[in-house]
Every structure is written in structure tokens, then in C-alpha cells.
N, C-alpha and C. Protein backbone atom coordinates (compact mmCIF):
# COMPACT_ATOMS: atom_id res chain seq x y z
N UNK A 1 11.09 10.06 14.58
CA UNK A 1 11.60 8.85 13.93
C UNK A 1 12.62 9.26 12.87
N UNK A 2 13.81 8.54 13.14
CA UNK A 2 15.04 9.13 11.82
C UNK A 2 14.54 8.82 10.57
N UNK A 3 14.90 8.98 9.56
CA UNK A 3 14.47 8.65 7.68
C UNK A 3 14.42 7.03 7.89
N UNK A 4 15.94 6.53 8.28
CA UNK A 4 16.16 4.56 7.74
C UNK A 4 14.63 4.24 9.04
N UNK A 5 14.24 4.58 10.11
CA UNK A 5 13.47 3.53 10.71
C UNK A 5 11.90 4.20 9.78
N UNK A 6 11.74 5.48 9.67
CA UNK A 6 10.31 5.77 8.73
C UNK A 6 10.57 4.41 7.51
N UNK A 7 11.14 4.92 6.78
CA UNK A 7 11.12 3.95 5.69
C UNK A 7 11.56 2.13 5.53
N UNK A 8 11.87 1.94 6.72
CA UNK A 8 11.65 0.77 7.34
C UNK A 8 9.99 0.49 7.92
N UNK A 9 9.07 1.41 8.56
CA UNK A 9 8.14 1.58 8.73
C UNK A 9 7.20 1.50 7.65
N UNK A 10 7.33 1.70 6.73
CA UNK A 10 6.52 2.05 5.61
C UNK A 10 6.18 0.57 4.50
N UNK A 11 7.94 0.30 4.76
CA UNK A 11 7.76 -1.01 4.26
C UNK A 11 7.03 -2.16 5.17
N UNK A 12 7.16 -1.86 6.46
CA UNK A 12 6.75 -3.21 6.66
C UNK A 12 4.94 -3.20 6.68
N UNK A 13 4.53 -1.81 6.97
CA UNK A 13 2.97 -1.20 6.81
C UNK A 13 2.76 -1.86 5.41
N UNK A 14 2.98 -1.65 4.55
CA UNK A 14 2.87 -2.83 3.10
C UNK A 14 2.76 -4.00 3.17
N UNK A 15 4.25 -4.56 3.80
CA UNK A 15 4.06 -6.08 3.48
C UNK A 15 2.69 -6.24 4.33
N UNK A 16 2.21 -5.86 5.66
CA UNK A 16 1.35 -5.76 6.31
C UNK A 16 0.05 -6.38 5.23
N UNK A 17 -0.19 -5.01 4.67
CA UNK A 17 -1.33 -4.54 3.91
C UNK A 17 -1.70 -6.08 3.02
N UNK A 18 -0.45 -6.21 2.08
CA UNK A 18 -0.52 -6.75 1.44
C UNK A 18 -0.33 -8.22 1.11
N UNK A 19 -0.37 -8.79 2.88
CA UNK A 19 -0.20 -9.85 2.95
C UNK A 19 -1.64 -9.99 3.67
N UNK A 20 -2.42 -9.23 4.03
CA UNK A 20 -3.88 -9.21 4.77
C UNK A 20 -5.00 -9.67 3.18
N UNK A 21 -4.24 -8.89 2.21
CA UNK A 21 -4.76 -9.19 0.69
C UNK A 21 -4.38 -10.52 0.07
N UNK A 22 -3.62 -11.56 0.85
CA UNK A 22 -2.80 -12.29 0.02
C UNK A 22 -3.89 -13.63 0.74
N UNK A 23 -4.56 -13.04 2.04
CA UNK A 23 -5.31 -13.94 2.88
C UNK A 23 -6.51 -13.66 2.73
N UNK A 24 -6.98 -12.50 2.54
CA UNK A 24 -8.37 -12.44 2.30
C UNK A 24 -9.15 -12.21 0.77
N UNK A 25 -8.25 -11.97 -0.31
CA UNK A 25 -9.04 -11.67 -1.58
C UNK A 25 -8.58 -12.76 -2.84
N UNK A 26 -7.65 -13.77 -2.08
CA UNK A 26 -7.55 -14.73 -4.02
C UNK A 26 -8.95 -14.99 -4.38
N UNK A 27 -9.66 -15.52 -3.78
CA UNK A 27 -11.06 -15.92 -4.62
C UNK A 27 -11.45 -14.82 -5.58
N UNK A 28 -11.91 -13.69 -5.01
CA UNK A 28 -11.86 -12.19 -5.44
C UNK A 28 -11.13 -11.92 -6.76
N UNK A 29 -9.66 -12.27 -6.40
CA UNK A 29 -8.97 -11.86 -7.79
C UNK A 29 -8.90 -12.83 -8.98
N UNK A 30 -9.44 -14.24 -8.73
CA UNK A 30 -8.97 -15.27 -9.80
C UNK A 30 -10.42 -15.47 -10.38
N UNK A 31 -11.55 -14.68 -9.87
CA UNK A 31 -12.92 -14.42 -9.82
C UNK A 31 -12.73 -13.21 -11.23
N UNK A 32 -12.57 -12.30 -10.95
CA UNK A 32 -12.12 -11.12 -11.09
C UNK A 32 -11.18 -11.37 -12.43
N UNK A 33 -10.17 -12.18 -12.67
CA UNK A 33 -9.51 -12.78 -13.64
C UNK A 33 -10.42 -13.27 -14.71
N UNK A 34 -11.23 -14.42 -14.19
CA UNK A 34 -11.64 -15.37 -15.12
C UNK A 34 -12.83 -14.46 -15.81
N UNK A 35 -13.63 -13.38 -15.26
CA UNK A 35 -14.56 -12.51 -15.88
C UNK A 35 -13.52 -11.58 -16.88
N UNK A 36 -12.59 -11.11 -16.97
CA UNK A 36 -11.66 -10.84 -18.31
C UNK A 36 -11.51 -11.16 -19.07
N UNK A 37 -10.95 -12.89 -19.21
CA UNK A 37 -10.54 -13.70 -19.60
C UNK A 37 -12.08 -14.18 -20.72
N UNK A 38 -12.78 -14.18 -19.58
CA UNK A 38 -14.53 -14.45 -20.46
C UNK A 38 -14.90 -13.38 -21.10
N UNK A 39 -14.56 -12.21 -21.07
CA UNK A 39 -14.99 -11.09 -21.98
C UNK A 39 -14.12 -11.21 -23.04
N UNK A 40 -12.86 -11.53 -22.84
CA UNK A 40 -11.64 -10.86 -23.97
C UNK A 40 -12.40 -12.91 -25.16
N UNK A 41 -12.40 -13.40 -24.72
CA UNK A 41 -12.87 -14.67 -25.65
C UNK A 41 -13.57 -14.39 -26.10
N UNK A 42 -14.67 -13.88 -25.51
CA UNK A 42 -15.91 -13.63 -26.23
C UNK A 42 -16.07 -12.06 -27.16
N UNK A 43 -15.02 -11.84 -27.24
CA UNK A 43 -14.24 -10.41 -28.18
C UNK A 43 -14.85 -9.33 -27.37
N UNK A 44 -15.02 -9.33 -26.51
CA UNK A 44 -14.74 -8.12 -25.29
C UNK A 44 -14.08 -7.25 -25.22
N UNK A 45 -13.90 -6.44 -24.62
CA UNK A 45 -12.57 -5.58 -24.10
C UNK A 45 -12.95 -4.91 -22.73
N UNK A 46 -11.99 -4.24 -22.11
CA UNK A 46 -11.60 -4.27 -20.94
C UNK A 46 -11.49 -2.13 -21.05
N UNK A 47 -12.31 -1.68 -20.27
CA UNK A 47 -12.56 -0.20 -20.08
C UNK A 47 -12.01 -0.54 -18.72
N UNK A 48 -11.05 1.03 -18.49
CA UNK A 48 -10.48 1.17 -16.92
C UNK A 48 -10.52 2.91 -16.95
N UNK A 49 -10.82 2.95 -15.27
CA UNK A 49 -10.81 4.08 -15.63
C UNK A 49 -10.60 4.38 -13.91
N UNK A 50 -10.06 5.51 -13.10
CA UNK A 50 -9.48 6.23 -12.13
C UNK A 50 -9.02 7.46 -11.89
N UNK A 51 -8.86 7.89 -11.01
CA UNK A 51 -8.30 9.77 -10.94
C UNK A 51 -7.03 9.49 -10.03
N UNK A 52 -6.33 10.89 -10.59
CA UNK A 52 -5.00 10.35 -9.73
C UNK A 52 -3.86 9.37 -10.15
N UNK A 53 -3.47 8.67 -8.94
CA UNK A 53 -2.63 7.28 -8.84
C UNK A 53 -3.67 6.55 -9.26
N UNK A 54 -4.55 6.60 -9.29
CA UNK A 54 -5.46 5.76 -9.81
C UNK A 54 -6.04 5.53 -11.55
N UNK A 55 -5.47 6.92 -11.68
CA UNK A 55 -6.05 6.90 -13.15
C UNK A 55 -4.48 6.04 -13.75
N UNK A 56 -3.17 6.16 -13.10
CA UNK A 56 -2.22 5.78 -13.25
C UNK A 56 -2.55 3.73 -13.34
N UNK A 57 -3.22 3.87 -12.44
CA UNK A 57 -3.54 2.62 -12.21
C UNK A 57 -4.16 1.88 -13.59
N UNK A 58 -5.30 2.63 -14.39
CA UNK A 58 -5.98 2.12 -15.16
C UNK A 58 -5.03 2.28 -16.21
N UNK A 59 -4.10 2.86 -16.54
CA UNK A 59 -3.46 3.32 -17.83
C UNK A 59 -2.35 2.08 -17.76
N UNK A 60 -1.90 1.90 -16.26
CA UNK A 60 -0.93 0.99 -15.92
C UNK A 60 -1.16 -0.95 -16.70
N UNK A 61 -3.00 -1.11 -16.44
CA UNK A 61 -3.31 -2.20 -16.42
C UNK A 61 -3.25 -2.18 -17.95
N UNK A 62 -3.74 -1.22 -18.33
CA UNK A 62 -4.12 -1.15 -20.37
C UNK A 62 -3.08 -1.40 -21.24
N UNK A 63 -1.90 -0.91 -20.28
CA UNK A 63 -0.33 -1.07 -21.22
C UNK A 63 -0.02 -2.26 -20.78
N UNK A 64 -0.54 -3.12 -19.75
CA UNK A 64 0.20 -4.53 -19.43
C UNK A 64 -0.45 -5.31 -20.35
N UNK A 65 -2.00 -5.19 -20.86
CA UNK A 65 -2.45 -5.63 -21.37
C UNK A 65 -2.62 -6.06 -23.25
N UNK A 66 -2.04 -4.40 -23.95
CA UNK A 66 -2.24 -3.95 -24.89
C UNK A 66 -0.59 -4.55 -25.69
N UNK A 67 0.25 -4.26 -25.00
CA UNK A 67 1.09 -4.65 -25.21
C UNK A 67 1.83 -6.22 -24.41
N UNK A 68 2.40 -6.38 -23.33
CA UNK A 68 2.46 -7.89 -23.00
C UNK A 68 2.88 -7.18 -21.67
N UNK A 69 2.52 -8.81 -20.98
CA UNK A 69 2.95 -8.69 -19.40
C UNK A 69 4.47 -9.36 -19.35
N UNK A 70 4.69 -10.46 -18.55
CA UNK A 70 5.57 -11.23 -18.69
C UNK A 70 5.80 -12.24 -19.29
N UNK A 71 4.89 -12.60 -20.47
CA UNK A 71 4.67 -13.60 -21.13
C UNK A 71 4.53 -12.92 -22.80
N UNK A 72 4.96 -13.32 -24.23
CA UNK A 72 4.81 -12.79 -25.46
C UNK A 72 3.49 -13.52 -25.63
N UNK A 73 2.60 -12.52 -25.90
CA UNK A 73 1.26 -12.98 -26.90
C UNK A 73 0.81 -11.38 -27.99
N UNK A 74 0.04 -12.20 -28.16
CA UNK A 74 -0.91 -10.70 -29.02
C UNK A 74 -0.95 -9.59 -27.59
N UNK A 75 -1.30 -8.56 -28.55
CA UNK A 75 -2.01 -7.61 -27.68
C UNK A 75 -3.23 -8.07 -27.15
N UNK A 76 -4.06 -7.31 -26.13
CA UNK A 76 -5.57 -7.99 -25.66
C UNK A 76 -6.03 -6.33 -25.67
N UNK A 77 -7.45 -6.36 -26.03
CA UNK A 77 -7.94 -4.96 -26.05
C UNK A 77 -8.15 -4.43 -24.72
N UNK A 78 -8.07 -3.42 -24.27
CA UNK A 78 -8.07 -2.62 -22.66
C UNK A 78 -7.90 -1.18 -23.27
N UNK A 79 -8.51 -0.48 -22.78
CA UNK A 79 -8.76 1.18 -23.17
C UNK A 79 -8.56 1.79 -22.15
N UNK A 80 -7.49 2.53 -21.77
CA UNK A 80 -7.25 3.49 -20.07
C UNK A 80 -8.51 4.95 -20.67
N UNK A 81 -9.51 5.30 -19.85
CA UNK A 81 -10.59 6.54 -20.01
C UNK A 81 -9.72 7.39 -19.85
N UNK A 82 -8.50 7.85 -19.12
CA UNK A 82 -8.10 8.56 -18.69
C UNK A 82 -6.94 9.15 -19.58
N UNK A 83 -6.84 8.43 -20.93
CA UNK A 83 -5.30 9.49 -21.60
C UNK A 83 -5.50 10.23 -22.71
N UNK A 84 -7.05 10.30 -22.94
CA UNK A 84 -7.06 11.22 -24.14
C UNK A 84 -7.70 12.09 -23.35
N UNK A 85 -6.96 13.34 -23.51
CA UNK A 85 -6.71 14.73 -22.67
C UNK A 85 -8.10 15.47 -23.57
N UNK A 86 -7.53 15.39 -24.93
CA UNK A 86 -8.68 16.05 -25.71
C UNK A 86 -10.71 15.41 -25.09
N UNK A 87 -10.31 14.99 -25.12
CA UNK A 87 -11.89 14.19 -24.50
C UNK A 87 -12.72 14.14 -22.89
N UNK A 88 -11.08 14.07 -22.54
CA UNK A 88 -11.89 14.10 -21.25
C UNK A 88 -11.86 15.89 -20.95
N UNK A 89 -11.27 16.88 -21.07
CA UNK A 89 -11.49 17.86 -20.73
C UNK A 89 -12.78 18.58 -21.63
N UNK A 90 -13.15 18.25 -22.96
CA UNK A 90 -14.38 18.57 -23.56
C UNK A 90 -15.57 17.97 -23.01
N UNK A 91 -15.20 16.70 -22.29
CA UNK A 91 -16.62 16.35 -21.43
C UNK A 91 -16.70 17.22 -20.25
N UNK A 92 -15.67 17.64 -19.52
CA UNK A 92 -15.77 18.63 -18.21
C UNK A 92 -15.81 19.55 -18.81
N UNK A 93 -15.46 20.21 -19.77
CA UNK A 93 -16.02 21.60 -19.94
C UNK A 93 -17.56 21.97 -20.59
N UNK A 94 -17.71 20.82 -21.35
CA UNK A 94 -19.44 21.48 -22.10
C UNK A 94 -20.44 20.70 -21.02
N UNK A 95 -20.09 19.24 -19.81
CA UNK A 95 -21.11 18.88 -18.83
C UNK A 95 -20.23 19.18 -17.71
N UNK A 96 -19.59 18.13 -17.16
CA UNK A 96 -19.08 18.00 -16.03
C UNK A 96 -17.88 17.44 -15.84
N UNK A 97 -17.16 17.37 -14.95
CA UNK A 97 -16.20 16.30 -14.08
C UNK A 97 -16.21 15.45 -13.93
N UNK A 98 -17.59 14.89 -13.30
CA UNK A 98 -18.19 13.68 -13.07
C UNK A 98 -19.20 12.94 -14.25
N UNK A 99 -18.72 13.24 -15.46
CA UNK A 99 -18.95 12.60 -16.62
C UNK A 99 -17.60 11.82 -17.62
N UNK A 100 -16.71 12.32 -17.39
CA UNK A 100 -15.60 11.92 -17.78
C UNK A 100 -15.34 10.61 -18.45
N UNK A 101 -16.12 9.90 -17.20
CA UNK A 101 -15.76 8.38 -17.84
C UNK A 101 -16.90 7.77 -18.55
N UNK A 102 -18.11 8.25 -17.48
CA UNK A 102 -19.44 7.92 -18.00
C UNK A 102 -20.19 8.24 -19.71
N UNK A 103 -19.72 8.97 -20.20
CA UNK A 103 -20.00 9.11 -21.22
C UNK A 103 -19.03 8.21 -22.17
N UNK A 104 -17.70 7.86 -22.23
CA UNK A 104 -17.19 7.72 -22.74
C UNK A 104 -17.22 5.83 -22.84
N UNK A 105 -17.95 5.77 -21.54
CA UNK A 105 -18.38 4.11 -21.34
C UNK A 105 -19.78 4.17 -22.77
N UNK A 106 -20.40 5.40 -22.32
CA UNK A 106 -22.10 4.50 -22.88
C UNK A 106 -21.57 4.74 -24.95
N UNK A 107 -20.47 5.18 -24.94
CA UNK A 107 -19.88 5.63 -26.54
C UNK A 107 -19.03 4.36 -26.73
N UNK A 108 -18.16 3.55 -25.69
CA UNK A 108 -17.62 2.16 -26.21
C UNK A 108 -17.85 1.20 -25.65
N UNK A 109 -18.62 1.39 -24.36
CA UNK A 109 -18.82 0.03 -23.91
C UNK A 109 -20.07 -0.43 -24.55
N UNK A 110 -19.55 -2.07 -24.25
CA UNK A 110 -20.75 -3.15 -25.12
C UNK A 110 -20.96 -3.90 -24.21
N UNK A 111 -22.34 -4.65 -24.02
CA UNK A 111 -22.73 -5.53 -23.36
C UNK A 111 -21.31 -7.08 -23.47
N UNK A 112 -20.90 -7.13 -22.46
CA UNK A 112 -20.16 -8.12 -22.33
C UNK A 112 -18.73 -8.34 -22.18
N UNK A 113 -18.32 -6.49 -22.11
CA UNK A 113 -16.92 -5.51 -22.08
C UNK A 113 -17.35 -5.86 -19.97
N UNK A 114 -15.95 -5.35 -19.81
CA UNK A 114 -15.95 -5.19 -18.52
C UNK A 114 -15.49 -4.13 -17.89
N UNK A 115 -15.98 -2.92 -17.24
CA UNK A 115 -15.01 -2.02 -16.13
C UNK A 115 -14.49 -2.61 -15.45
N UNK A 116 -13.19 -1.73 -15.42
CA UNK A 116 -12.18 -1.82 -14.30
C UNK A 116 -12.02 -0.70 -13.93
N UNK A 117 -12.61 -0.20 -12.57
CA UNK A 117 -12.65 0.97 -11.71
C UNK A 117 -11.90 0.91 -10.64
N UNK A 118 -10.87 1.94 -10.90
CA UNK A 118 -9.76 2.39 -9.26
C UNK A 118 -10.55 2.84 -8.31
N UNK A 119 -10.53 3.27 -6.89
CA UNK A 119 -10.87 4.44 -6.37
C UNK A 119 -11.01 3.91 -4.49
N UNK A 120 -9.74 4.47 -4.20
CA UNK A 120 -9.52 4.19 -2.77
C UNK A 120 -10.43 4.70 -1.86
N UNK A 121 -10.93 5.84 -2.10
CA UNK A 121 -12.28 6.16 -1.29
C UNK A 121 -13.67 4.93 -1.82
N UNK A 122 -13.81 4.98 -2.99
CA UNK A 122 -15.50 4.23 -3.05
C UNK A 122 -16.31 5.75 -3.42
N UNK A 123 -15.58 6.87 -3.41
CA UNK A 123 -16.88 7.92 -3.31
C UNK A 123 -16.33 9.14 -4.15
N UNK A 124 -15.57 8.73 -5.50
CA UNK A 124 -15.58 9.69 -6.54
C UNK A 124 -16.47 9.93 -7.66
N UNK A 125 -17.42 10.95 -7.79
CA UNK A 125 -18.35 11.17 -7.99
C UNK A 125 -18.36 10.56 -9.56
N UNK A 126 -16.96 10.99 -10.77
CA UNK A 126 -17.00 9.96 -12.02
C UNK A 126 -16.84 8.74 -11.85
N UNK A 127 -16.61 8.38 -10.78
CA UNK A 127 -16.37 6.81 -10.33
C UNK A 127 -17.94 6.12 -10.52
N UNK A 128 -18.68 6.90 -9.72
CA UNK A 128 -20.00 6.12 -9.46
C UNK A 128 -20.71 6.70 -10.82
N UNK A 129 -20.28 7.55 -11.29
CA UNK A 129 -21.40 7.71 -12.92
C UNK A 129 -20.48 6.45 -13.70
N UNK A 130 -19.87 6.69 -13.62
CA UNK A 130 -18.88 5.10 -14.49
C UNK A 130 -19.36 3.56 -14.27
N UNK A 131 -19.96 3.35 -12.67
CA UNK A 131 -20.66 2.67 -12.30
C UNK A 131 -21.94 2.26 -13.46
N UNK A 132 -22.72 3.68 -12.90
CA UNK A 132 -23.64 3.47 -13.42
C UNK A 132 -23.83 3.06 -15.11
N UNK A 133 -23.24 3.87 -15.43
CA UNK A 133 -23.07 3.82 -17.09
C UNK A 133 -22.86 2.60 -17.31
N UNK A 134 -22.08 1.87 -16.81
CA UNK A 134 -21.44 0.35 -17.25
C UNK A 134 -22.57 -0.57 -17.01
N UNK A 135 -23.48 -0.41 -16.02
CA UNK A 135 -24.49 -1.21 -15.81
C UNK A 135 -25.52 -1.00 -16.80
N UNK A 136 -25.70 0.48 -17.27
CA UNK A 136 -26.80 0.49 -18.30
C UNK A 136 -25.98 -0.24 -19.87
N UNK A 137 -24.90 -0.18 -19.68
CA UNK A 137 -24.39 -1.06 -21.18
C UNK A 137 -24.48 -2.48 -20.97
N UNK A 138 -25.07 -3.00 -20.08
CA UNK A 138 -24.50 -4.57 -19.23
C UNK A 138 -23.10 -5.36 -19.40
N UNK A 139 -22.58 -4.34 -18.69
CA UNK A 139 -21.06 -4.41 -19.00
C UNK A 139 -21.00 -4.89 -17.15
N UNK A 140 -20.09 -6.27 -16.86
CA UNK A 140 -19.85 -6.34 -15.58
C UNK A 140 -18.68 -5.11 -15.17
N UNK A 141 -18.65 -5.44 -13.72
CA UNK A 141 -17.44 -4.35 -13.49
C UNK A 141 -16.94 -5.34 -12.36
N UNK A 142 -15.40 -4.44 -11.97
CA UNK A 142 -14.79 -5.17 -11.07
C UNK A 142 -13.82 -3.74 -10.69
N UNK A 143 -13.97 -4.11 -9.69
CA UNK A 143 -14.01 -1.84 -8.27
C UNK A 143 -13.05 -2.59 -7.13
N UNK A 144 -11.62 -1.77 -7.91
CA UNK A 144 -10.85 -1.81 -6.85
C UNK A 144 -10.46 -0.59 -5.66
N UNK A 145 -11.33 -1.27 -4.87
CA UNK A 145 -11.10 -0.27 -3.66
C UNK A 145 -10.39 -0.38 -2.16
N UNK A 146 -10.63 0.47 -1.25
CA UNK A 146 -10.22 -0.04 0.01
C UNK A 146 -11.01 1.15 1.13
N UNK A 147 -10.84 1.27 1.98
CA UNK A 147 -11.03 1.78 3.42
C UNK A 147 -12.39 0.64 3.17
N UNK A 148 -13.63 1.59 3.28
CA UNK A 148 -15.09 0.82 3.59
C UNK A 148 -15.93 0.63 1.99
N UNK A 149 -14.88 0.74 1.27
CA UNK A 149 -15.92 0.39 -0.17
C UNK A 149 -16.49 1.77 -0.48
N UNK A 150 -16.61 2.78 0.27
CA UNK A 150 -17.39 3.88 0.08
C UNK A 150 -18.92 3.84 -0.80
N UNK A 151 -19.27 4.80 -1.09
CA UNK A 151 -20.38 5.12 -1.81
C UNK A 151 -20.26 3.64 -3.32
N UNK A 152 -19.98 3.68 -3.76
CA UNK A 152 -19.56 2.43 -5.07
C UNK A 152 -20.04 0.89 -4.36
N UNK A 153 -18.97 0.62 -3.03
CA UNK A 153 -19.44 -0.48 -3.40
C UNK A 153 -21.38 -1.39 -3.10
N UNK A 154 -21.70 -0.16 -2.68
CA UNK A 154 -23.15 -0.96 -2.35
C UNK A 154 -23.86 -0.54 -4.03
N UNK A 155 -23.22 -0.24 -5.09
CA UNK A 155 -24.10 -0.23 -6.03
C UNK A 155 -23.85 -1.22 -7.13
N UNK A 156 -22.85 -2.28 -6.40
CA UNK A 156 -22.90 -3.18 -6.94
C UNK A 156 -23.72 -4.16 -7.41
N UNK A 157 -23.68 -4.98 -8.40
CA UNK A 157 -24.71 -6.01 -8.71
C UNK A 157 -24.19 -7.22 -8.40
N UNK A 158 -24.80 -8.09 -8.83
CA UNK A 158 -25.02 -9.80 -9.24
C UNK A 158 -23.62 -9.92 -10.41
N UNK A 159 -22.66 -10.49 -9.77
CA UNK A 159 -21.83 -10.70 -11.33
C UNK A 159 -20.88 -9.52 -11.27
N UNK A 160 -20.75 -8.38 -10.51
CA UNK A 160 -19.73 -7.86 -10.05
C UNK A 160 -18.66 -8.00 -9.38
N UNK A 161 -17.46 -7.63 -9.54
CA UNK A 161 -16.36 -7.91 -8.10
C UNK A 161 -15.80 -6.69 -7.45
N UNK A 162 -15.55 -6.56 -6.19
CA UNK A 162 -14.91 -6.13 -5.53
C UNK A 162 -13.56 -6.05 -5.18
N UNK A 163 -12.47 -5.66 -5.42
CA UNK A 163 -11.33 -5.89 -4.91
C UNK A 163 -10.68 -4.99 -3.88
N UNK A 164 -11.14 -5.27 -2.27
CA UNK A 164 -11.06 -4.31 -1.27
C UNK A 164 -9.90 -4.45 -0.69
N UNK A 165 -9.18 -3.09 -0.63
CA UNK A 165 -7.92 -3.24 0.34
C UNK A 165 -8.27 -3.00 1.40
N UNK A 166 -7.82 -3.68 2.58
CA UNK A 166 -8.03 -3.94 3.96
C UNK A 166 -7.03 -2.66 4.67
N UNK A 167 -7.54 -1.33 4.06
CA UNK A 167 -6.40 -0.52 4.72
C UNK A 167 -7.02 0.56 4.62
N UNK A 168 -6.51 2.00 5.56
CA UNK A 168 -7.38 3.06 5.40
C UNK A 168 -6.36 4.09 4.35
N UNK A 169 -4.98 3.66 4.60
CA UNK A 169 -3.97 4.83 4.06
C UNK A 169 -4.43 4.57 2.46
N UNK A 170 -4.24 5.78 1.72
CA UNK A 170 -4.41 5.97 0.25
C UNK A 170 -3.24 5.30 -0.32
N UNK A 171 -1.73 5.45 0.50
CA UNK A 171 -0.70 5.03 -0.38
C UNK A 171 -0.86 3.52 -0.22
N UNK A 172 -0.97 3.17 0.86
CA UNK A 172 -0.78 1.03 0.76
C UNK A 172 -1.82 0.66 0.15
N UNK A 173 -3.17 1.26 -0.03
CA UNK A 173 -3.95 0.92 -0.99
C UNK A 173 -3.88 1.07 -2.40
N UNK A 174 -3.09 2.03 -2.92
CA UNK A 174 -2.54 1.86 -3.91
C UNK A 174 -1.48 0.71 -4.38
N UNK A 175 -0.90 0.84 -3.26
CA UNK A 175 0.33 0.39 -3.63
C UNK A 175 -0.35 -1.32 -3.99
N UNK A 176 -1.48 -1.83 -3.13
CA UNK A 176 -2.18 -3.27 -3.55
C UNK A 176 -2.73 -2.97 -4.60
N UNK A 177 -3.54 -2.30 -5.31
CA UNK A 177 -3.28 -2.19 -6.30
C UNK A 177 -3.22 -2.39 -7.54
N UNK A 178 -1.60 -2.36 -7.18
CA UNK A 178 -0.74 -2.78 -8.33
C UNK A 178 -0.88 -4.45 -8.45
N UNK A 179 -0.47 -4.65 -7.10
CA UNK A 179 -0.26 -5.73 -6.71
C UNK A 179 -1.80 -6.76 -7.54
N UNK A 180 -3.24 -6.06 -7.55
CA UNK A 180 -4.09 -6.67 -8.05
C UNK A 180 -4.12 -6.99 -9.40
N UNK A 181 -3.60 -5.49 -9.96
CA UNK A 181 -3.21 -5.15 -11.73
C UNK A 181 -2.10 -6.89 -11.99
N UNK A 182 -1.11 -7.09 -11.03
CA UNK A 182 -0.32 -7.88 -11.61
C UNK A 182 -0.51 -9.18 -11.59
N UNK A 183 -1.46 -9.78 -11.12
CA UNK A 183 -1.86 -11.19 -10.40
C UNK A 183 -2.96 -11.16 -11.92
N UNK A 184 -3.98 -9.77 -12.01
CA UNK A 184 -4.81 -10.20 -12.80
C UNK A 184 -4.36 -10.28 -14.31
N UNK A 185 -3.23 -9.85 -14.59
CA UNK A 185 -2.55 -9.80 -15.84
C UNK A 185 -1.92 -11.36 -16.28
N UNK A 186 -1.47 -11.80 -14.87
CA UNK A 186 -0.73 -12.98 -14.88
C UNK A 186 -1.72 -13.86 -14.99
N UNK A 187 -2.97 -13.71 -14.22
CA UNK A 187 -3.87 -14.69 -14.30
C UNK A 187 -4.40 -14.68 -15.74
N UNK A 188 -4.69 -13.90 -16.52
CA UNK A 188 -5.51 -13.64 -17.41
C UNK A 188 -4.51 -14.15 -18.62
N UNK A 189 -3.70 -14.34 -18.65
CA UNK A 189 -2.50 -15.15 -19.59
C UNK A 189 -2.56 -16.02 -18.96
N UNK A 190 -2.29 -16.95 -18.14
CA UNK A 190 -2.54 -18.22 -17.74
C UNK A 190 -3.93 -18.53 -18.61
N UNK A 191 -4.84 -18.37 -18.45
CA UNK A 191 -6.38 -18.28 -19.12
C UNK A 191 -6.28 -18.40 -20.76
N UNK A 192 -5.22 -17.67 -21.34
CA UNK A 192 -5.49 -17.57 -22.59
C UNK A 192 -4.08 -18.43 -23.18
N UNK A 193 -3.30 -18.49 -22.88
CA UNK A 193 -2.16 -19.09 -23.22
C UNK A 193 -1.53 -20.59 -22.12
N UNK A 194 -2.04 -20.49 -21.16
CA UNK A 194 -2.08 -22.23 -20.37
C UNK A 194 -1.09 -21.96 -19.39
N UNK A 195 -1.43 -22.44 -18.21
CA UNK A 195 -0.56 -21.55 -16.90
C UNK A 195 0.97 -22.59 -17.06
N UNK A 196 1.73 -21.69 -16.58
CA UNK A 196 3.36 -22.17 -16.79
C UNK A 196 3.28 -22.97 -15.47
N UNK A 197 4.29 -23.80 -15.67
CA UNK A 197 4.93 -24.85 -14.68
C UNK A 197 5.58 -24.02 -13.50
């Protein structure tokens, strides 16, 4: 296949992806919204956390949040686990890898904060201690994933969300995403500031 038809390929594998998301998950995401929206009122905040494009992901949502999306308001509190270097490498070096986030949940999360967990497999081992941790703070979560949910999503609860990409590739599942990060940013200002015309 020459370069222009690959990357003609690639795009339309997206719109694909992400129009399979546009049909099967609004409930999911405006679900998923309004549990933000109910934490950040109720002086909440918003823990994210991912490896990878994914940790990109959580750092991505924290700066839409912390600072503004497409709309001027206050900041809203959101914490990316993933950018203080000093911290997370002193948790992998004196325990583990797969503490990273988990510790750093049961040190700020509060009953009524919410995770926001990346992870296109379902089966990264700080992913599911992050899980867990968030449930012992009774902190809801909301696990954006894709292929089969992996290991994560059956340890979901009552009052959790899912946000599954309907795809097996790592990149179009990323690439939705974003696409979730931006709907829930938009939604979540609609919520606090009154949806635009």
C-alpha cells in the first residue's frame, strides 16, 4: 500500500472507531459527566491516572480541566498521578511499579473524589491497584478502556462507569480517548456554567 492510501486507511479506521463510539457510549459518557460534575459541587476532585499515551491521557484531561476547556471559568480541581517524577519513581523504587498510583490515591483521594483511569488493555497491573485503592477510599471511578475491558473491567462496582472502545488497535483506542476527555470536559461545563445554544 503507497503512504497517501495507508494514511487514508488509518483515517477512515478512526472515523470507523469513533463513530461505533458516537452510537454505542453517549449514555456512558453524559453518565460519566454528570458523576464529575457531582463530585466537583460537592468539592470533590477528579484523580487520573494511565501509563504511556495514556498517562498522556490523564495529564491531558487535568490541564483541560485545571486550567479551561473551550469555555472561561475557574479552574476545577483534577490531579494527573502521573507528573510528579519525584513520587512516582520513590514509590517504584522502595515498593513497586504497580503501586504508583495506588498509594498516591489512598494519600489524596476522599470519599466522593472520582478516578479517572486510562488503559487500553484493562490489565495494567497499577491500573487495577488504582482500582482497588479508589474503592477502599469510596471514591467512584470511571475506566476508559477498549479491546474486552480486560482484567479492570469486571472489578467494577455499583456507581462505576465504563468507557469502552469498540476496537482492538491501541492507537484508535486512544485516539477515542481523547475524543471521551473532550465531550467530558464539554459536558462537565455545560453542568457547571449552563449548556450554550
Amino acid at each position: 500500500m503507497d503512504p497517501i492510501e495507508r494514511i487514508q486507511a488509518i483515517f477512515d479506521e478512526s472515523i470507523a472507531v469513533k463513530r461505533r463510539c458516537r452510537d454505542e457510549l453517549p449514555r456512558q459518557l453524559a453518565d460519566a459527566a454528570d458523576c464529575i460534575a457531582g463530585s466537583l459541587l460537592n468539592s470533590g476532585k477528579v484523580l487520573a491516572c494511565g501509563n504511556g499515551g495514556s498517562a498522556a491521557d490523564a495529564q491531558h484531561f487535568s490541564s483541560e480541566m485545571l486550567n479551561r476547556f473551550e469555555r472561561e471559568r475557574p479552574g476545577l480541581p483534577a490531579i494527573a498521578l502521573t507528573t510528579d517524577a519525584s513520587t512516582v519513581t520513590s514509590i517504584a523504587n522502595d515498593y513497586q511499579f504497580a503501586d504508583i498510583f495506588a498509594r498516591q490515591i489512598r494519600a489524596l483521594g476522599n470519599p466522593g473524589d472520582v478516578l479517572l483511569a486510562f488503559s487500553t488493555s484493562g490489565n495494567s497491573h497499577n491500573i487495577l491497584n488504582a482500582l482497588d485503592a479508589a474503592h477502599d477510599r469510596d471514591m467512584r471511578i470511571i475506566l476508559c478502556t477498549g479491546r474486552d475491558g480486560g482484567q479492570a473491567s469486571p472489578t467494577l462496582r455499583e456507581g462505576d462507569i465504563e468507557l469502552r472502545v469498540p476496537s482492538q488497535s491501541t492507537a484508535r483506542i486512544q485516539e477515542s480517548h481523547i475524543a471521551f476527555i473532550h465531550c467530558l470536559c464539554d459536558l462537565v461545563d455545560g453542568h457547571l456554567l449552563g449548556q450554550e445554544s
